[in-house]
PDB file of N, CA and C in Angstrom:
ATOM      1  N   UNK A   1      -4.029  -9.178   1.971  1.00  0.00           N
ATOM      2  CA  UNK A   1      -2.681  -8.918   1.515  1.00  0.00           C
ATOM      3  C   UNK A   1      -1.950  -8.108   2.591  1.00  0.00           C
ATOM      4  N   UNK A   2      -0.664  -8.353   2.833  1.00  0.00           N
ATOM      5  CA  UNK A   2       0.046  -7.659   3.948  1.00  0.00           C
ATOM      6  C   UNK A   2       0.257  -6.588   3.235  1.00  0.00           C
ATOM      7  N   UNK A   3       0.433  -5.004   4.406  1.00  0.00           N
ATOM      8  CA  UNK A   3       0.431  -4.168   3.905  1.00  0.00           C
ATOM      9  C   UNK A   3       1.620  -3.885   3.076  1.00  0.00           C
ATOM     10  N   UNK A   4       3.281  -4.566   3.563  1.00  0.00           N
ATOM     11  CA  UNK A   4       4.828  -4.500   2.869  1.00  0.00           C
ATOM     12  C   UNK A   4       4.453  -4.761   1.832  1.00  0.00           C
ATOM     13  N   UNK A   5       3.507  -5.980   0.877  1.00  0.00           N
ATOM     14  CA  UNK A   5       3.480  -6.676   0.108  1.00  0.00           C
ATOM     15  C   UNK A   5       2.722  -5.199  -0.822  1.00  0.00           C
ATOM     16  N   UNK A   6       1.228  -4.787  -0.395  1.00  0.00           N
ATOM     17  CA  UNK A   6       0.798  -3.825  -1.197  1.00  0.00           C
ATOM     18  C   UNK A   6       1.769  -2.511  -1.226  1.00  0.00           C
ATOM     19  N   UNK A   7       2.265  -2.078  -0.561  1.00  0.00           N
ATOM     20  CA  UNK A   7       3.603  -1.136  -0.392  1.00  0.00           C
ATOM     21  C   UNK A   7       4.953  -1.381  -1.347  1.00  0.00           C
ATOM     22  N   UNK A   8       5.099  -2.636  -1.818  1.00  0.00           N
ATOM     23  CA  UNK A   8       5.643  -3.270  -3.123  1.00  0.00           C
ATOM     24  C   UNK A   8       5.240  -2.632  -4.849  1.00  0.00           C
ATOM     25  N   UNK A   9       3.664  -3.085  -4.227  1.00  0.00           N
ATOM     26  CA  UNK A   9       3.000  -2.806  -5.564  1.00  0.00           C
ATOM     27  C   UNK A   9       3.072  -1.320  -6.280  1.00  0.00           C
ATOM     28  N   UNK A  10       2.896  -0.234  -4.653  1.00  0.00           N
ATOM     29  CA  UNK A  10       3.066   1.023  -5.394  1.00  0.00           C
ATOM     30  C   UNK A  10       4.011   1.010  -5.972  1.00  0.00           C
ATOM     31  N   UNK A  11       5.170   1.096  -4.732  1.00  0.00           N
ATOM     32  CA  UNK A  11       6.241   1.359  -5.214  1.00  0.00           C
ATOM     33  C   UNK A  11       6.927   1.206  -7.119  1.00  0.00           C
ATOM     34  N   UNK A  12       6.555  -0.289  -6.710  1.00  0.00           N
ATOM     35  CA  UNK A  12       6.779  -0.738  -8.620  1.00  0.00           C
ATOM     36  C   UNK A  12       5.903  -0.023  -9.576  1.00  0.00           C
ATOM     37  N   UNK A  13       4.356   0.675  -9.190  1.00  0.00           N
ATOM     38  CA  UNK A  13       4.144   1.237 -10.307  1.00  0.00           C
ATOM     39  C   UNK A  13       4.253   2.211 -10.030  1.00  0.00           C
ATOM     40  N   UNK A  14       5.148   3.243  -9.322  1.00  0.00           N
ATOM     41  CA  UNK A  14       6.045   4.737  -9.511  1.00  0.00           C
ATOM     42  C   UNK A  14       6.853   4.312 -10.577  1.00  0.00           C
ATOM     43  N   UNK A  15       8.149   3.127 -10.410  1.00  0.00           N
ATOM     44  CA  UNK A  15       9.111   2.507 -10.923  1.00  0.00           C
ATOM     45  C   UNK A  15       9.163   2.620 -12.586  1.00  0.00           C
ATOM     46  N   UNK A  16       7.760   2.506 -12.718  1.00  0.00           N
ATOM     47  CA  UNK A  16       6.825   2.364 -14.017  1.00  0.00           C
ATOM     48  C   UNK A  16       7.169   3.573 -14.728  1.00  0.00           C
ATOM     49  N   UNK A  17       7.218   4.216 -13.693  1.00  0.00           N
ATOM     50  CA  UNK A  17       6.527   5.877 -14.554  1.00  0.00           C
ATOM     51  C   UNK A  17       8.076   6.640 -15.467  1.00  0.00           C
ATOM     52  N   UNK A  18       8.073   7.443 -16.472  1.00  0.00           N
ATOM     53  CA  UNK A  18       9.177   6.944 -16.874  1.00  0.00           C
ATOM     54  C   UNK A  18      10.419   8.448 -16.299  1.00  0.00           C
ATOM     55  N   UNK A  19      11.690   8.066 -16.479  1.00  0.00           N
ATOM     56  CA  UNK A  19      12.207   8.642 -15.394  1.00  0.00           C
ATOM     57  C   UNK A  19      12.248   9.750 -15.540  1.00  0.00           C
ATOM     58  N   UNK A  20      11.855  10.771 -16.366  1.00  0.00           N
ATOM     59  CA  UNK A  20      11.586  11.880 -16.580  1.00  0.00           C
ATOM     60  C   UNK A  20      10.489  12.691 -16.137  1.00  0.00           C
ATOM     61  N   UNK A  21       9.704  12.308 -15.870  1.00  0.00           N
ATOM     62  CA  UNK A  21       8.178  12.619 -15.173  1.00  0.00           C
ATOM     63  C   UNK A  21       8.366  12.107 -13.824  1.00  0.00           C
ATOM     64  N   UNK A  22       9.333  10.880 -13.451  1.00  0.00           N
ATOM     65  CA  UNK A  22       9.684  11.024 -11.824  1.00  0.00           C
ATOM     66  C   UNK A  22      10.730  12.045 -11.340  1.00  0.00           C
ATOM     67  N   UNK A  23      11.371  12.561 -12.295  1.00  0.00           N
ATOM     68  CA  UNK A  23      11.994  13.241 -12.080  1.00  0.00           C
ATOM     69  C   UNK A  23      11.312  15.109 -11.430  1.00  0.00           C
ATOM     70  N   UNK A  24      10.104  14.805 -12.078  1.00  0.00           N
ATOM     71  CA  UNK A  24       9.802  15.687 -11.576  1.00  0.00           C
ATOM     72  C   UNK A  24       8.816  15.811 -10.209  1.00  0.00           C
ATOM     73  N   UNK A  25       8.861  14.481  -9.732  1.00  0.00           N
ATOM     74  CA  UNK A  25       8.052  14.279  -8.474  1.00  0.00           C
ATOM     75  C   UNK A  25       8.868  14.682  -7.227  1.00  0.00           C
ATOM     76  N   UNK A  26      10.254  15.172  -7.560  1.00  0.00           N
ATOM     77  CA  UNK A  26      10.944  14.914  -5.803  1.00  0.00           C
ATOM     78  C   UNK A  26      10.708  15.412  -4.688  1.00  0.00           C
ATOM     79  N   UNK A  27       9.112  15.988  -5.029  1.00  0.00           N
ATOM     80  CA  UNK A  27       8.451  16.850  -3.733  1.00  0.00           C
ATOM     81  C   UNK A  27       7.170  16.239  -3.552  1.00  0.00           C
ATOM     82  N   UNK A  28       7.025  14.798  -4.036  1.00  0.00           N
ATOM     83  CA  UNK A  28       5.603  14.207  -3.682  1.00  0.00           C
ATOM     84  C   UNK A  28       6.047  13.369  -3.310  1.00  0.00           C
ATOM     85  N   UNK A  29       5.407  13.160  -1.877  1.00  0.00           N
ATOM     86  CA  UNK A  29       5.011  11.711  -0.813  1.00  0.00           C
ATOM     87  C   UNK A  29       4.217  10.891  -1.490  1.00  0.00           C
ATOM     88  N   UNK A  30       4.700   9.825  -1.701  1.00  0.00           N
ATOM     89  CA  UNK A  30       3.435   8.852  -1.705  1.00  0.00           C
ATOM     90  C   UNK A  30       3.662   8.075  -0.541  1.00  0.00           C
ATOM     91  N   UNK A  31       1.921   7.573  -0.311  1.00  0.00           N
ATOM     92  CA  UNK A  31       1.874   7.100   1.103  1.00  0.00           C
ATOM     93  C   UNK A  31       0.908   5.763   1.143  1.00  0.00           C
ATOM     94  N   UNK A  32       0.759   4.982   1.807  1.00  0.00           N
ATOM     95  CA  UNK A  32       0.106   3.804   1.551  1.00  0.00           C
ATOM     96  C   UNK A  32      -1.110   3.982   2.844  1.00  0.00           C
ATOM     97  N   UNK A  33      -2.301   3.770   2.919  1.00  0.00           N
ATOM     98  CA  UNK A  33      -3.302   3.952   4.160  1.00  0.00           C
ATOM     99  C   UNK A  33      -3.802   3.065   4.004  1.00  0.00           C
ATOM    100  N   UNK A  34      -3.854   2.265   4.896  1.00  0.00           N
ATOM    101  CA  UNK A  34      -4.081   0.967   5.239  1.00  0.00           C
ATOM    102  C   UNK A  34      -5.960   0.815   5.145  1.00  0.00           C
ATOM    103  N   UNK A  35      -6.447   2.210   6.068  1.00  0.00           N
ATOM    104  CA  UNK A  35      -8.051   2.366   6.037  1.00  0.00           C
ATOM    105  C   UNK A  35      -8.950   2.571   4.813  1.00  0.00           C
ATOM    106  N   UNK A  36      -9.757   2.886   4.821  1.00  0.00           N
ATOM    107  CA  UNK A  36     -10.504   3.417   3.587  1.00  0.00           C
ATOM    108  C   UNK A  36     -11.557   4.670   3.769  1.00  0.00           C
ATOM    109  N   UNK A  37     -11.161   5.533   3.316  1.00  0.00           N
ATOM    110  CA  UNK A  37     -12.173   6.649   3.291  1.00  0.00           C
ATOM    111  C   UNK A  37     -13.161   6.810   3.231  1.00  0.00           C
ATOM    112  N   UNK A  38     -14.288   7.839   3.871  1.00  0.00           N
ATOM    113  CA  UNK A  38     -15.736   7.799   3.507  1.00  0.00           C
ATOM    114  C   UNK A  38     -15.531   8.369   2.232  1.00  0.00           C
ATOM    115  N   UNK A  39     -16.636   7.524   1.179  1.00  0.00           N
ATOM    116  CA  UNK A  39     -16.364   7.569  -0.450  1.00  0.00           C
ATOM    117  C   UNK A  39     -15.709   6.581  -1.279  1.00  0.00           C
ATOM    118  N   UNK A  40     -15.223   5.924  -0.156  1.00  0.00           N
ATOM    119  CA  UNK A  40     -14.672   5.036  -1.581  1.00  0.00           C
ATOM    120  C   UNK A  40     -13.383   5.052  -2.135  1.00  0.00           C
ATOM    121  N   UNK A  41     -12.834   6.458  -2.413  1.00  0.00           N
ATOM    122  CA  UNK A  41     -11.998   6.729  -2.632  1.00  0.00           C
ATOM    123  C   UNK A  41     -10.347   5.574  -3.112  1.00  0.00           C
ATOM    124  N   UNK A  42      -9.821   5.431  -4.030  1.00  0.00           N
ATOM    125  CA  UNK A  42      -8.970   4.688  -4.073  1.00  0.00           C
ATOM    126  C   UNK A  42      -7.412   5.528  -4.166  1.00  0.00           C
ATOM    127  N   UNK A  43      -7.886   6.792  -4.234  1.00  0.00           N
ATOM    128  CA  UNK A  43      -6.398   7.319  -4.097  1.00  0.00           C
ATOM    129  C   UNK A  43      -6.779   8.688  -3.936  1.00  0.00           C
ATOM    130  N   UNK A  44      -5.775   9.775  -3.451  1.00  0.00           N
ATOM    131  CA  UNK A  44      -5.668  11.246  -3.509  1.00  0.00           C
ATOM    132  C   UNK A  44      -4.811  12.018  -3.558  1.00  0.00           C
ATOM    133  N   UNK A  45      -4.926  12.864  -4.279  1.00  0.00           N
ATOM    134  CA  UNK A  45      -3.622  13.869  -4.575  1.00  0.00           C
ATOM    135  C   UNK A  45      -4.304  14.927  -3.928  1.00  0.00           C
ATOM    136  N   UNK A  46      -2.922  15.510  -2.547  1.00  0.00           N
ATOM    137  CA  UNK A  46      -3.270  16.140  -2.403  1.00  0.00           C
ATOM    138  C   UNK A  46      -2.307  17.794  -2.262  1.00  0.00           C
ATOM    139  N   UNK A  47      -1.934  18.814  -3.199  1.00  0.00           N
ATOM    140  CA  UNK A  47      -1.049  19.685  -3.246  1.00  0.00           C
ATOM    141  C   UNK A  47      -1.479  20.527  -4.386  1.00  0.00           C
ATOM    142  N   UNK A  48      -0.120  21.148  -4.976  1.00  0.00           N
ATOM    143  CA  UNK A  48      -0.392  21.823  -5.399  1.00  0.00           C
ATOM    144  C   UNK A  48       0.178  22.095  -7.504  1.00  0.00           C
ATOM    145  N   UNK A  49      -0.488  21.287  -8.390  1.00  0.00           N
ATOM    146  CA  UNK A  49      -0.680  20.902 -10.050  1.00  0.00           C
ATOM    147  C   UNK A  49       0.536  21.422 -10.246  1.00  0.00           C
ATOM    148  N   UNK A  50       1.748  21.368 -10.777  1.00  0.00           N
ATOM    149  CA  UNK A  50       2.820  21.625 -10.970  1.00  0.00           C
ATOM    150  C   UNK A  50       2.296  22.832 -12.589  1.00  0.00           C
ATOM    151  N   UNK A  51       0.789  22.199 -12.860  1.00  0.00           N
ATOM    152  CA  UNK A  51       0.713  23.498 -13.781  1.00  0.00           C
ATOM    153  C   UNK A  51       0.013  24.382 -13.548  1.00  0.00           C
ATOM    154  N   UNK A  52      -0.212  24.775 -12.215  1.00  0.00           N
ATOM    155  CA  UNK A  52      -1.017  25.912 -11.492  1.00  0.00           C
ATOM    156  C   UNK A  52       0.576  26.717 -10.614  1.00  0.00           C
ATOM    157  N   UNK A  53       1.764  26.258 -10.559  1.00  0.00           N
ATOM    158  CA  UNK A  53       2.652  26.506  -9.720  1.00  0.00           C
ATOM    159  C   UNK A  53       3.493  28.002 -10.344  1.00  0.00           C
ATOM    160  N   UNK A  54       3.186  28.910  -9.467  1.00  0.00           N
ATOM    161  CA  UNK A  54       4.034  30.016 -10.194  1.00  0.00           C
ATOM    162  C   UNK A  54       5.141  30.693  -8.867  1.00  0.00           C
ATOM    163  N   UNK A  55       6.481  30.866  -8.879  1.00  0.00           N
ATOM    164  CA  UNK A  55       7.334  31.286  -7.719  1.00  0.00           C
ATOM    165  C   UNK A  55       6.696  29.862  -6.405  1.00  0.00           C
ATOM    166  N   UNK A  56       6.573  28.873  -6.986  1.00  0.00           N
ATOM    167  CA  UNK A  56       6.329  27.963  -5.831  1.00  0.00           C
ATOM    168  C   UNK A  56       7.336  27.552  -4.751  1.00  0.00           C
ATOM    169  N   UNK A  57       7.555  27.750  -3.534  1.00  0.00           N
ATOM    170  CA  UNK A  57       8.536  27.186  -2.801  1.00  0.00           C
ATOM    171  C   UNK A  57       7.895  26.959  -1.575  1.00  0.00           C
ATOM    172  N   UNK A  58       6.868  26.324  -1.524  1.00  0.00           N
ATOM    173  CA  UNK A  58       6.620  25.309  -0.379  1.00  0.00           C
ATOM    174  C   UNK A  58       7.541  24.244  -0.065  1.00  0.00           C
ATOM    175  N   UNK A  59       7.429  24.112   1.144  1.00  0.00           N
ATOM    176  CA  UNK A  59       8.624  23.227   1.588  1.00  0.00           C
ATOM    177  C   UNK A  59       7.887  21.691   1.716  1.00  0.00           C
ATOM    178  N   UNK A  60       6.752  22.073   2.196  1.00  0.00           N
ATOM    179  CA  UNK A  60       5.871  20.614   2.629  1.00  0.00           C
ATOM    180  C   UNK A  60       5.610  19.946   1.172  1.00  0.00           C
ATOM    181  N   UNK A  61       5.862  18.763   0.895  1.00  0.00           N
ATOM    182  CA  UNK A  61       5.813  17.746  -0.342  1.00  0.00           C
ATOM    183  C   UNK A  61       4.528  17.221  -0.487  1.00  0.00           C
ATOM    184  N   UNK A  62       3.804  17.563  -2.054  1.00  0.00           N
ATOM    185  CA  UNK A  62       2.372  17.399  -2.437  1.00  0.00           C
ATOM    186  C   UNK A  62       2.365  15.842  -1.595  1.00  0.00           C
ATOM    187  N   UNK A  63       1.589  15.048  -1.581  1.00  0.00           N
ATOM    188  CA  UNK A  63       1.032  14.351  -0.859  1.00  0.00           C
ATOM    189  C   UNK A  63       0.284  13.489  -2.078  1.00  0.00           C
ATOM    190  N   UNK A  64       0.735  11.829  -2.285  1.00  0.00           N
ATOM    191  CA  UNK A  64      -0.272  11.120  -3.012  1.00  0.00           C
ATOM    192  C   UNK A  64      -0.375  10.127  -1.767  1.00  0.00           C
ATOM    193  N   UNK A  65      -2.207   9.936  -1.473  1.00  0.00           N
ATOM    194  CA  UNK A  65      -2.675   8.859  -0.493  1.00  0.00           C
ATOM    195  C   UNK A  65      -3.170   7.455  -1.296  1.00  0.00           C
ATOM    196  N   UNK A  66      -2.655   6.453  -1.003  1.00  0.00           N
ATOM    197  CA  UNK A  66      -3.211   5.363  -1.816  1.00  0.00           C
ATOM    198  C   UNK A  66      -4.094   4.516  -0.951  1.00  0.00           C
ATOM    199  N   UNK A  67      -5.188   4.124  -1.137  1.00  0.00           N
ATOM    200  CA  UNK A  67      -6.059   3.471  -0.021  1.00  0.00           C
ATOM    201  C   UNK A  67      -6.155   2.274  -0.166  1.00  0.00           C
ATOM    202  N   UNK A  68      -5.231   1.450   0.622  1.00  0.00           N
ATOM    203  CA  UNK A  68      -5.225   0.220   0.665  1.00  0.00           C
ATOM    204  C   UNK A  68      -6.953  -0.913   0.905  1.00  0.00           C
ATOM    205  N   UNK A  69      -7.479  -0.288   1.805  1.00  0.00           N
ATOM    206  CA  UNK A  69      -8.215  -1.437   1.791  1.00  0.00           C
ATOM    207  C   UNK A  69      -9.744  -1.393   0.813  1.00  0.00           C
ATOM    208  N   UNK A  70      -9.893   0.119   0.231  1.00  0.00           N
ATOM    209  CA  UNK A  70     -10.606   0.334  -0.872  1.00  0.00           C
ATOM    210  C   UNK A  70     -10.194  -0.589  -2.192  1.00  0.00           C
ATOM    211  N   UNK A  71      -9.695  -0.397  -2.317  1.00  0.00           N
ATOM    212  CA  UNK A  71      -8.306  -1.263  -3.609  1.00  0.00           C
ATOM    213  C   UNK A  71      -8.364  -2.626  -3.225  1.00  0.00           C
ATOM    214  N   UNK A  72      -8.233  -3.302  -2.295  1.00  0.00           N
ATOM    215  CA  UNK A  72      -8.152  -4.514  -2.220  1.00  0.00           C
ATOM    216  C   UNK A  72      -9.871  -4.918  -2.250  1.00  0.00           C
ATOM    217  N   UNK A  73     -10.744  -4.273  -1.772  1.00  0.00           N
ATOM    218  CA  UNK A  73     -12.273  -4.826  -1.438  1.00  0.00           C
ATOM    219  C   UNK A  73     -13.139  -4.628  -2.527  1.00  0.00           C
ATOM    220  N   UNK A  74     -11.986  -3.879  -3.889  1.00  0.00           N
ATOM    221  CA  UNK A  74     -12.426  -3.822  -5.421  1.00  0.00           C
ATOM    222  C   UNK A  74     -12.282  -4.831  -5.936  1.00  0.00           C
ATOM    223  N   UNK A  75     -11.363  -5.791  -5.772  1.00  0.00           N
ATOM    224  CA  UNK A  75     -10.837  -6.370  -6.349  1.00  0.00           C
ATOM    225  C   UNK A  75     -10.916  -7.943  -5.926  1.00  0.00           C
ATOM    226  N   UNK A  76     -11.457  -8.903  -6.734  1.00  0.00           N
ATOM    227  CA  UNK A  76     -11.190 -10.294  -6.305  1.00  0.00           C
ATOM    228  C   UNK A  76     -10.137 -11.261  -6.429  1.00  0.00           C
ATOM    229  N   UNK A  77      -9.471 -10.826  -7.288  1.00  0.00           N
ATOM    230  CA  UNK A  77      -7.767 -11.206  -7.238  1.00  0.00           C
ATOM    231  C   UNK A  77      -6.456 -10.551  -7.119  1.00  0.00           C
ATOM    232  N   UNK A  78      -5.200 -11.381  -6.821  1.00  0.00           N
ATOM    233  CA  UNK A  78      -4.241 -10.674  -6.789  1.00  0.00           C
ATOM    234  C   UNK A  78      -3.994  -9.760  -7.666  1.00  0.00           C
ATOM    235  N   UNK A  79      -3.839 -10.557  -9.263  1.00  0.00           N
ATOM    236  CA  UNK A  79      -3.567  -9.776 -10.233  1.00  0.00           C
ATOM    237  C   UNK A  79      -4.538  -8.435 -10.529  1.00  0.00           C
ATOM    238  N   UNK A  80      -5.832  -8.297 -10.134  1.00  0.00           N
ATOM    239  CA  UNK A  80      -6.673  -7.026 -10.008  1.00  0.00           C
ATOM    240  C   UNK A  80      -6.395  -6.207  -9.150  1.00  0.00           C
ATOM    241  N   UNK A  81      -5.281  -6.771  -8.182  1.00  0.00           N
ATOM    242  CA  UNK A  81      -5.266  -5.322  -7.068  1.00  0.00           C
ATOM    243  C   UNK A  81      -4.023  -4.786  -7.743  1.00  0.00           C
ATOM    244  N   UNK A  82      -3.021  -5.517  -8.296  1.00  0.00           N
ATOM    245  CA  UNK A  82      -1.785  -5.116  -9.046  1.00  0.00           C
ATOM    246  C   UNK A  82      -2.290  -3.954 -10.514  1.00  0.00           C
ATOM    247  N   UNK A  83      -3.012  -4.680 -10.952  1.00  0.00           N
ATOM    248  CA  UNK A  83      -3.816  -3.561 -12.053  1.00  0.00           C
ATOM    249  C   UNK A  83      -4.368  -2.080 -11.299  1.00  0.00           C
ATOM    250  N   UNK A  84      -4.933  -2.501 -10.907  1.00  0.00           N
ATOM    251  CA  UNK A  84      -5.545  -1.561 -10.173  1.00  0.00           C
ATOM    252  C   UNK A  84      -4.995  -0.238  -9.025  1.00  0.00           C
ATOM    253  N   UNK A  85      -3.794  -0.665  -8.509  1.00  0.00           N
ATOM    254  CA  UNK A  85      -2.606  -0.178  -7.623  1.00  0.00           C
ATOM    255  C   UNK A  85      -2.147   0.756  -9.052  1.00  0.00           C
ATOM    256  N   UNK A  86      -1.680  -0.050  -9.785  1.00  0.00           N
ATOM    257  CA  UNK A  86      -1.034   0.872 -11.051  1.00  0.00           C
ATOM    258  C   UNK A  86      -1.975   2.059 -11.631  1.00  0.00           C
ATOM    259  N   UNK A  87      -2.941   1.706 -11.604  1.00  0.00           N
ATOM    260  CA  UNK A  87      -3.704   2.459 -12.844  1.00  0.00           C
ATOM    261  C   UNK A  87      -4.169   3.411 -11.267  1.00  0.00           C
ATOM    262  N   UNK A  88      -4.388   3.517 -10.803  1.00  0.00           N
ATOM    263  CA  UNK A  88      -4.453   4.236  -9.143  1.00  0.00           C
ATOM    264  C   UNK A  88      -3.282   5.518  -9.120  1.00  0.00           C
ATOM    265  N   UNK A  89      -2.542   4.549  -9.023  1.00  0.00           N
ATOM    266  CA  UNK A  89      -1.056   5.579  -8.793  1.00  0.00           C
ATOM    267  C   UNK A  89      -1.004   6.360 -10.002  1.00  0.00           C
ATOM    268  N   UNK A  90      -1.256   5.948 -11.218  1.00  0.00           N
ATOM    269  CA  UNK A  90      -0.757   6.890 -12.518  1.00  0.00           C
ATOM    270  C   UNK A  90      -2.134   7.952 -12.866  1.00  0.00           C
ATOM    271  N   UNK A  91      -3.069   7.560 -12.212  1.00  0.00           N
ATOM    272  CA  UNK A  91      -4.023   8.699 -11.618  1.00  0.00           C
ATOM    273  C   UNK A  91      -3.718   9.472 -11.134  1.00  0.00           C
ATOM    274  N   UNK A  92      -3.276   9.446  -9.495  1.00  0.00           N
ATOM    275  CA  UNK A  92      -3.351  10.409  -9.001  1.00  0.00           C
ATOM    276  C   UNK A  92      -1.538  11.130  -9.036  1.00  0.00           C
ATOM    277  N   UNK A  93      -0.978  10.637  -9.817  1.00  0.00           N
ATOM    278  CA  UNK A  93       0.580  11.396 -10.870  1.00  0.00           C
ATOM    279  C   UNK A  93      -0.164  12.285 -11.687  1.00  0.00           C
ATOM    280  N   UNK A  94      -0.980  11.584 -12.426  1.00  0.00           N
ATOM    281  CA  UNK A  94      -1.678  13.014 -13.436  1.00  0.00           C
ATOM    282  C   UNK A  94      -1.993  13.663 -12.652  1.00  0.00           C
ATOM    283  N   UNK A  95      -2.730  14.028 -11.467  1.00  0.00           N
ATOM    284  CA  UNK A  95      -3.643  15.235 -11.052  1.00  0.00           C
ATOM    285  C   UNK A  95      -2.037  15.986 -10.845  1.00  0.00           C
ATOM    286  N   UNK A  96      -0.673  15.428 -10.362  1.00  0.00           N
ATOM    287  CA  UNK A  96       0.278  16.320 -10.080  1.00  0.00           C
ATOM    288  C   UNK A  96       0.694  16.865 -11.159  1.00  0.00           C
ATOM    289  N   UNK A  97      -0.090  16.474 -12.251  1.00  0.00           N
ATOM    290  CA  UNK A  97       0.935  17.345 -13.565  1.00  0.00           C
ATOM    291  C   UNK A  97      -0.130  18.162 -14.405  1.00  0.00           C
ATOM    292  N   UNK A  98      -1.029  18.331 -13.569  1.00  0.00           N
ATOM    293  CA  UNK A  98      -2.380  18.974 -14.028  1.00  0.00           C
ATOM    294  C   UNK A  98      -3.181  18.358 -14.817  1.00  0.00           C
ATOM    295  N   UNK A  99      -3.382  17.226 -14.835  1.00  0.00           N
ATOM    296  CA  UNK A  99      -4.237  16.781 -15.382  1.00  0.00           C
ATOM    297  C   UNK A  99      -5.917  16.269 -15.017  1.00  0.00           C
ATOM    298  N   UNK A 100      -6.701  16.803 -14.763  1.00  0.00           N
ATOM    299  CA  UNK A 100      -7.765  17.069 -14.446  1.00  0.00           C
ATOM    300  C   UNK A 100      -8.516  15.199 -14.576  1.00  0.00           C
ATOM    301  N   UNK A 101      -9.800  15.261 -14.084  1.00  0.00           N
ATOM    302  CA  UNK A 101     -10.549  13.936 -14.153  1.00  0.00           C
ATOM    303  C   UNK A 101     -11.051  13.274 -15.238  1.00  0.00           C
ATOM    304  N   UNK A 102     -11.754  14.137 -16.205  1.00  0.00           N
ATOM    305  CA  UNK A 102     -12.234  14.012 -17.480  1.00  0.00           C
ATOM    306  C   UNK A 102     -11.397  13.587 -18.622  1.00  0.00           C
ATOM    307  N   UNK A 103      -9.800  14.570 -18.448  1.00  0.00           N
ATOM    308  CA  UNK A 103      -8.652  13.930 -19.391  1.00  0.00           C
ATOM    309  C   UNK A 103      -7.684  12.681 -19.013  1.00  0.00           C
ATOM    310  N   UNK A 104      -8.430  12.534 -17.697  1.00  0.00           N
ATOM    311  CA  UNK A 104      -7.608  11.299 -17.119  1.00  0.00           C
ATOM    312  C   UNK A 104      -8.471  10.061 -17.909  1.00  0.00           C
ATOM    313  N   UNK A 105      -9.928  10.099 -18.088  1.00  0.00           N
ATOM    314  CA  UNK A 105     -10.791   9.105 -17.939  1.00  0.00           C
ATOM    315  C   UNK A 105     -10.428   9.166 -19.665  1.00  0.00           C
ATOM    316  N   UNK A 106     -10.487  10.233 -20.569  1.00  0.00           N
ATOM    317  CA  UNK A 106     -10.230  10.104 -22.175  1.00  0.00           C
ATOM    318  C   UNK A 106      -9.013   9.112 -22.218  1.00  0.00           C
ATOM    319  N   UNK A 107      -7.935   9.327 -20.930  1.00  0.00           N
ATOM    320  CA  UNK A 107      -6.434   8.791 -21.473  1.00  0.00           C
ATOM    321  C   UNK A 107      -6.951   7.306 -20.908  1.00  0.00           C
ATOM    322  N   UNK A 108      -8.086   6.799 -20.401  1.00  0.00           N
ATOM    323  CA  UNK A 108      -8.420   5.244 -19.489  1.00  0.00           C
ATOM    324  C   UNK A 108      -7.900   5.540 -18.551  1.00  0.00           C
ATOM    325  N   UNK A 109      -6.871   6.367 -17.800  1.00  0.00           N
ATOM    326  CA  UNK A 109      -6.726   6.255 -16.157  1.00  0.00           C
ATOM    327  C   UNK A 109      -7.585   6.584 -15.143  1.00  0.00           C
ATOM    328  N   UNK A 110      -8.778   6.943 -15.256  1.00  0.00           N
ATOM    329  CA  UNK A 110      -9.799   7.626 -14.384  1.00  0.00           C
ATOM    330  C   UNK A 110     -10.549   6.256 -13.753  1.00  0.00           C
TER     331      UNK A 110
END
């Protein structure tokens, strides 16, 4: 899959998210990485839980990494990398709103 094309997919499942909870993202990057991490890894948040944040004024924007070629080498079809891109991204949105691994996996996003 070309990378514009998977760069689509995030995008649309931010699009997803509803505009009130993007509303509160306007300091997170999301980013598309073409490589794949040692681990496996299909996505990462990396900053600071908007419910750990007290007098916060960092300037640098939390950071979500989406790993393109982990995600695609999961997956044997189009429509599984589209599932999968989504349920990815609304992962690593929870870790920005404090939502930990265990309550991600109770809600099915883990």
């Amino acid at each position: 899959m070309p990378v514009e094309q998977f760069e689509e997919l995030v995008t649309s499942a931010i699009d997803g998210i509803p505009e009130g909870l993007r509303a509160e993202m306007e300091n997170v990057a999301v980013v598309v990485d073409e490589l794949s991490p040692p681990g496996g890894l299909l996505g990462l948040y990396e900053g600071v839980p908007l419910t750990r944040r007290a007098n916060y004024s960092a300037s640098m924007p939390d950071r979500i990494t989406i790993f393109m070629a982990t995600i695609c080498a999961s997956c044997q079809t189009s429509q599984e990398v589209v599932e999968l891109v989504r349920k990815t991204v609304i992962h690593e949105i929870g870790h920005h709103f404090g939502i930990d691994d265990r309550r991600l996996e109770e809600l099915g996003w883990a």
